[in-house]
N, C-alpha and C. Protein backbone atom coordinates (compact mmCIF):
# COMPACT_ATOMS: atom_id res chain seq x y z
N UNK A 1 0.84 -1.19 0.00
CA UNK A 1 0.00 0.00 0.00
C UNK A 1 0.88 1.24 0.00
N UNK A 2 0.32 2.19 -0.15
CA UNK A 2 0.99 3.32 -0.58
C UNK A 2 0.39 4.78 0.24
N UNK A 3 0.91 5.60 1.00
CA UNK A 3 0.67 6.65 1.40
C UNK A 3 0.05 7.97 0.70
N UNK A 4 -1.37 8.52 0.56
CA UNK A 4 -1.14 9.69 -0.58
C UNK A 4 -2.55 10.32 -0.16
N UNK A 5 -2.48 11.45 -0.52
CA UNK A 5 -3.63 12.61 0.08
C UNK A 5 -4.46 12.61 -1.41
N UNK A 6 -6.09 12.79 -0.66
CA UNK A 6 -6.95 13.31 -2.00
C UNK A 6 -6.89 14.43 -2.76
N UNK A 7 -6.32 14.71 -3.36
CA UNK A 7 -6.37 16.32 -3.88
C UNK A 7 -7.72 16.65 -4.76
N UNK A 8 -8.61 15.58 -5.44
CA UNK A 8 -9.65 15.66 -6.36
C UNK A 8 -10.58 14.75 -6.80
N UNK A 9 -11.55 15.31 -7.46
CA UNK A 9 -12.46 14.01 -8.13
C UNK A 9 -12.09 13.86 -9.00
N UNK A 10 -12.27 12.77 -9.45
CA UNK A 10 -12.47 12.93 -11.60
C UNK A 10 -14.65 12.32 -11.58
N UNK A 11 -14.72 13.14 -13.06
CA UNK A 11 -15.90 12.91 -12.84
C UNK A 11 -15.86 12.13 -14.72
N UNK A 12 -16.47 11.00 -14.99
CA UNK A 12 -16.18 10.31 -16.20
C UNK A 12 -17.43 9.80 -16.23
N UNK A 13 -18.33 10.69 -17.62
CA UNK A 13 -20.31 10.08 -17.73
C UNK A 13 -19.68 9.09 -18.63
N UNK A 14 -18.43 8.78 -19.34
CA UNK A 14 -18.62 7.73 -20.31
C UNK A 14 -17.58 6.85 -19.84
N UNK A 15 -17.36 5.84 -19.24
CA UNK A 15 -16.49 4.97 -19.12
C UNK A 15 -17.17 3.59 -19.11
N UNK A 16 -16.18 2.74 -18.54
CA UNK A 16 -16.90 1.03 -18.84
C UNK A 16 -18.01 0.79 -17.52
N UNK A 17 -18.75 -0.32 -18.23
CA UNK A 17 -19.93 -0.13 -17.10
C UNK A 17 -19.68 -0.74 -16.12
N UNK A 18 -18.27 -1.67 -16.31
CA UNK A 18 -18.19 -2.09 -14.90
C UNK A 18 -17.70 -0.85 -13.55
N UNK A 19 -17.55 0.29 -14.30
CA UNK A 19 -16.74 1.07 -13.15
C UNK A 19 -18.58 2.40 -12.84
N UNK A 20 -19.56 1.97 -13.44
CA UNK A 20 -20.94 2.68 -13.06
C UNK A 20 -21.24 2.46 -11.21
N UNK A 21 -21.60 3.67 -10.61
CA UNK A 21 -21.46 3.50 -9.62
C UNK A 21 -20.14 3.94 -8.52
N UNK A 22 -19.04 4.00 -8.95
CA UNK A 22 -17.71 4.21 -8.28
C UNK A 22 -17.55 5.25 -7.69
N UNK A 23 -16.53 6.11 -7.27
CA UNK A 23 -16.15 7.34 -7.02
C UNK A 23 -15.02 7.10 -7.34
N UNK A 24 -14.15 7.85 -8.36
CA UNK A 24 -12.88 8.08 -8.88
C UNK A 24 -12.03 9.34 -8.15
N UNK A 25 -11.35 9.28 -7.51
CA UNK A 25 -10.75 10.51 -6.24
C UNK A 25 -8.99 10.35 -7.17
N UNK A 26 -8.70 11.53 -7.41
CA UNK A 26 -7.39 11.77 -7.56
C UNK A 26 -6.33 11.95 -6.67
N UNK A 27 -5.09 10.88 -6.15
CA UNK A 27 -4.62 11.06 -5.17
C UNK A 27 -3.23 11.35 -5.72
N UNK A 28 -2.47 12.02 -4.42
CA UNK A 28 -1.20 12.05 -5.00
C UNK A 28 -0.47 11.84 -3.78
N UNK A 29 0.94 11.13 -4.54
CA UNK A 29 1.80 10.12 -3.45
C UNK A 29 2.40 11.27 -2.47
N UNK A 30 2.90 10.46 -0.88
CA UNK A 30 3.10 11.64 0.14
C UNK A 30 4.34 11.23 0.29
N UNK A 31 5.07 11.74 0.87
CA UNK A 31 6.58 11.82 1.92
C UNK A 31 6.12 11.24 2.94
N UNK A 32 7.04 10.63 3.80
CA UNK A 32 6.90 10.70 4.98
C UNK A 32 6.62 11.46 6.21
N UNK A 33 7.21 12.41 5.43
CA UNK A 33 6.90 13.94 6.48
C UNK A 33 5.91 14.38 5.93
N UNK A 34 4.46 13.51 5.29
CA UNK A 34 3.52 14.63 4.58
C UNK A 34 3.67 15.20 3.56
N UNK A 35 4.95 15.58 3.29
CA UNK A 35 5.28 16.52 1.79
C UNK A 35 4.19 15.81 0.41
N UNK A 36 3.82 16.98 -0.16
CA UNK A 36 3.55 15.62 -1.67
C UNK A 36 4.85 15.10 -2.51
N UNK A 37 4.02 14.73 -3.12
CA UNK A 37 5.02 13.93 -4.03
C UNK A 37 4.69 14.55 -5.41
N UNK A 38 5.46 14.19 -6.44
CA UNK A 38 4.87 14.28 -7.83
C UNK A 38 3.99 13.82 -8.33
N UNK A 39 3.71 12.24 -7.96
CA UNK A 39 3.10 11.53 -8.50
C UNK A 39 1.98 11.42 -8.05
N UNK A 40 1.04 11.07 -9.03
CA UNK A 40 -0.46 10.99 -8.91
C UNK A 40 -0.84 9.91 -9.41
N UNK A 41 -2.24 9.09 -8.86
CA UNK A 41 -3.16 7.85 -9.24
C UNK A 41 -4.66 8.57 -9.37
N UNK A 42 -4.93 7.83 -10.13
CA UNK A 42 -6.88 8.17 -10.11
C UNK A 42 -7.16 6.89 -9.66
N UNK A 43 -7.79 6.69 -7.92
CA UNK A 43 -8.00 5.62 -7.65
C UNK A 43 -9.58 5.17 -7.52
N UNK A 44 -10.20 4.42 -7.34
CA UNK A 44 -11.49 3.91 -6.76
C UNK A 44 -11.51 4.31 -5.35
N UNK A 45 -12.54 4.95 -4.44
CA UNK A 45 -13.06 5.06 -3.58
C UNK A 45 -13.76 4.07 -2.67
N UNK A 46 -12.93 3.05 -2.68
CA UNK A 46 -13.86 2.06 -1.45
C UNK A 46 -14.46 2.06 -0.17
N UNK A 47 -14.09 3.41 0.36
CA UNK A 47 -14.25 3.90 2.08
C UNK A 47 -14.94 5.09 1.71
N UNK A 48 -14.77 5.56 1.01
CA UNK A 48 -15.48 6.97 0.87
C UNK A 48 -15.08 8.39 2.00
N UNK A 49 -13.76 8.55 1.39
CA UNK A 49 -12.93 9.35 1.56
C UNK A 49 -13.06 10.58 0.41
N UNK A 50 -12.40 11.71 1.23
CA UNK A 50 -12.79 12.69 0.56
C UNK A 50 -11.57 13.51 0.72
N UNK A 51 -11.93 14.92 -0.20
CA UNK A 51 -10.47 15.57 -0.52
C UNK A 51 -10.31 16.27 0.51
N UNK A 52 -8.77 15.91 0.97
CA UNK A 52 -7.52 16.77 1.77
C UNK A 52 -7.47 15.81 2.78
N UNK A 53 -8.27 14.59 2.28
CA UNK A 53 -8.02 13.36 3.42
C UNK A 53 -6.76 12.41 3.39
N UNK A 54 -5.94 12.14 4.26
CA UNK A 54 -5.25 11.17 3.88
C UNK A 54 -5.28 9.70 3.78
N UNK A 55 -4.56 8.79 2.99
CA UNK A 55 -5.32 7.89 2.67
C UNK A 55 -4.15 6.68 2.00
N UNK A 56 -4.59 5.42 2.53
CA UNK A 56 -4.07 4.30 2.04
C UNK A 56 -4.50 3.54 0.68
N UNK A 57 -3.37 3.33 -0.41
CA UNK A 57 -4.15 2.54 -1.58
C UNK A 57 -3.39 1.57 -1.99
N UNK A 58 -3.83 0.59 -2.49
CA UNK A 58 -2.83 -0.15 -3.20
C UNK A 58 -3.57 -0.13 -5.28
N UNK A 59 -2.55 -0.55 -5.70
CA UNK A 59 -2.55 -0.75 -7.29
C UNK A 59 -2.10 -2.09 -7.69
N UNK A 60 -2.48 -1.84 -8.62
CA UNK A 60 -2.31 -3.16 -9.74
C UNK A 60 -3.13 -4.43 -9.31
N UNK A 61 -2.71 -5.90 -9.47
CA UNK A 61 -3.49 -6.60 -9.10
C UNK A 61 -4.28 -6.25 -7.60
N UNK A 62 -3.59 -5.97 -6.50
CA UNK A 62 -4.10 -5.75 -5.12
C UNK A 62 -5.26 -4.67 -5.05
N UNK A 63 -4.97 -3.98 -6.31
CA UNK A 63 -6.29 -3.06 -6.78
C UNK A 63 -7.86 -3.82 -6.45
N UNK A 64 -8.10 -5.05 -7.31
CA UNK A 64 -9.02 -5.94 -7.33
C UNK A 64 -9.16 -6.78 -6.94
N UNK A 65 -8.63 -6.49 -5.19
CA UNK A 65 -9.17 -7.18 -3.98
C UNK A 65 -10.02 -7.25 -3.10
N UNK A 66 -10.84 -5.77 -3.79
CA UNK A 66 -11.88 -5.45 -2.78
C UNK A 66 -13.59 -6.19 -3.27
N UNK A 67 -14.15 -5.89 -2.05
CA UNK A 67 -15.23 -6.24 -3.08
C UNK A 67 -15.92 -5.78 -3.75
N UNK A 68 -15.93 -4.14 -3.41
CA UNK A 68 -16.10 -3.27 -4.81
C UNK A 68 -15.47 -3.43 -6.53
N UNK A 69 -14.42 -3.82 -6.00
CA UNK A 69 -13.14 -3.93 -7.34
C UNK A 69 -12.86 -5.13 -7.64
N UNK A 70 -13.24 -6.31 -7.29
CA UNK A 70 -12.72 -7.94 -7.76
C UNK A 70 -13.71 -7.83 -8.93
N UNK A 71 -12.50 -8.08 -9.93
CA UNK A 71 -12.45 -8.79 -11.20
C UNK A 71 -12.67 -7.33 -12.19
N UNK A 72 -12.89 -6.00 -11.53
CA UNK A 72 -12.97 -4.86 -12.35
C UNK A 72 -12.10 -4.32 -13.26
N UNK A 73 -11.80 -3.60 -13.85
CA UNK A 73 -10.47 -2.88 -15.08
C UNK A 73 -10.19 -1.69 -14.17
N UNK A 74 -9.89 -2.28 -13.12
CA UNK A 74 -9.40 -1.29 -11.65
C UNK A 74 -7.96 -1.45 -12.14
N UNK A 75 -6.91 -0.36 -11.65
CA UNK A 75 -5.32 -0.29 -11.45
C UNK A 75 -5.14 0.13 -9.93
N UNK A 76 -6.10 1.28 -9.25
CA UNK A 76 -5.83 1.85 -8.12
C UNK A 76 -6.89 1.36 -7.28
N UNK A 77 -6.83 1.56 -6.00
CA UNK A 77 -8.04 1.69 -4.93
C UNK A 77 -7.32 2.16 -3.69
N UNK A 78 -8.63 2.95 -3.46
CA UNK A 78 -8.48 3.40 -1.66
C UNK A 78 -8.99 2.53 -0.78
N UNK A 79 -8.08 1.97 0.21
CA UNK A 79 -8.60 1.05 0.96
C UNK A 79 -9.02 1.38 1.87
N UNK A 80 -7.85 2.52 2.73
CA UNK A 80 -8.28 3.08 3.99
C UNK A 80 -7.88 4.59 3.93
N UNK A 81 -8.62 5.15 5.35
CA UNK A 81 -8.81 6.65 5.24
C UNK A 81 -7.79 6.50 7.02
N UNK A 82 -6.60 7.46 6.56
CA UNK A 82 -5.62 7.75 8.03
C UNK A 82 -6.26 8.25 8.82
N UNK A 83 -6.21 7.63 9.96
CA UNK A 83 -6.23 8.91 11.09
C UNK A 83 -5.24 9.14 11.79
N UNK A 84 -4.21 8.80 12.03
CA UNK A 84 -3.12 9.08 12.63
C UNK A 84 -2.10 8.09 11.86
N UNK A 85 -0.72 9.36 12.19
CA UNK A 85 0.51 8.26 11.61
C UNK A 85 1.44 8.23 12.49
N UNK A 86 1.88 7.80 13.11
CA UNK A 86 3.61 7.99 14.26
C UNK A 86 4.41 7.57 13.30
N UNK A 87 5.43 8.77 12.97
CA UNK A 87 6.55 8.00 11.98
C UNK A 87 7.60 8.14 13.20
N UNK A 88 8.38 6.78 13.04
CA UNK A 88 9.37 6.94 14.15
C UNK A 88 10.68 7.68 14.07
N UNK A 89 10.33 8.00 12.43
CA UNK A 89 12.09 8.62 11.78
C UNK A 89 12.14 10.06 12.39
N UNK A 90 10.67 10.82 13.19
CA UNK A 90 10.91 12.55 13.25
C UNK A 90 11.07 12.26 14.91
């Protein structure tokens, strides 16, 4: 899984029908210290998390482990929504 804050929605009226129903949230990868990162995912919303939340996802196959997402044309998903982090490195 991967560390990364919501920064957005995507909103898509035409995509495949297996993804009808979803919430598509644009996340982007964090630092440890919080910082962002460059990188960004458009993931699935499985918890229903929202923007400036932080948030756990995994990709690729582990994408379509949920039961929202098994067997979908998923790459990303949000699994969990942070509430606290203790990093031991600060």
């Amino acid at each position: 899984m991967t560390l990364g804050k919501v920064v957005g929605t995507v909103w898509a009226t035409r995509k495949d029908e297996q993804l009808t129903g979803m919430t598509l949230q644009l996340v982007q990868e964090l630092n440890m210290d919080g910082s962002l990162k460059s990188k960004f995912v458009v993931a699935v919303d499985s918890v229903g998390a929202g923007v400036g939340e932080t948030v756990l996802f995994a990709q690729g196959s582990s994408a379509r482990q949920t039961e929202l997402t098994r067997n979908k044309p998923v790459d990303a998903v949000i699994t969990a929504i942070v509430d606290k982090m203790d990093n031991p490195g600060n």
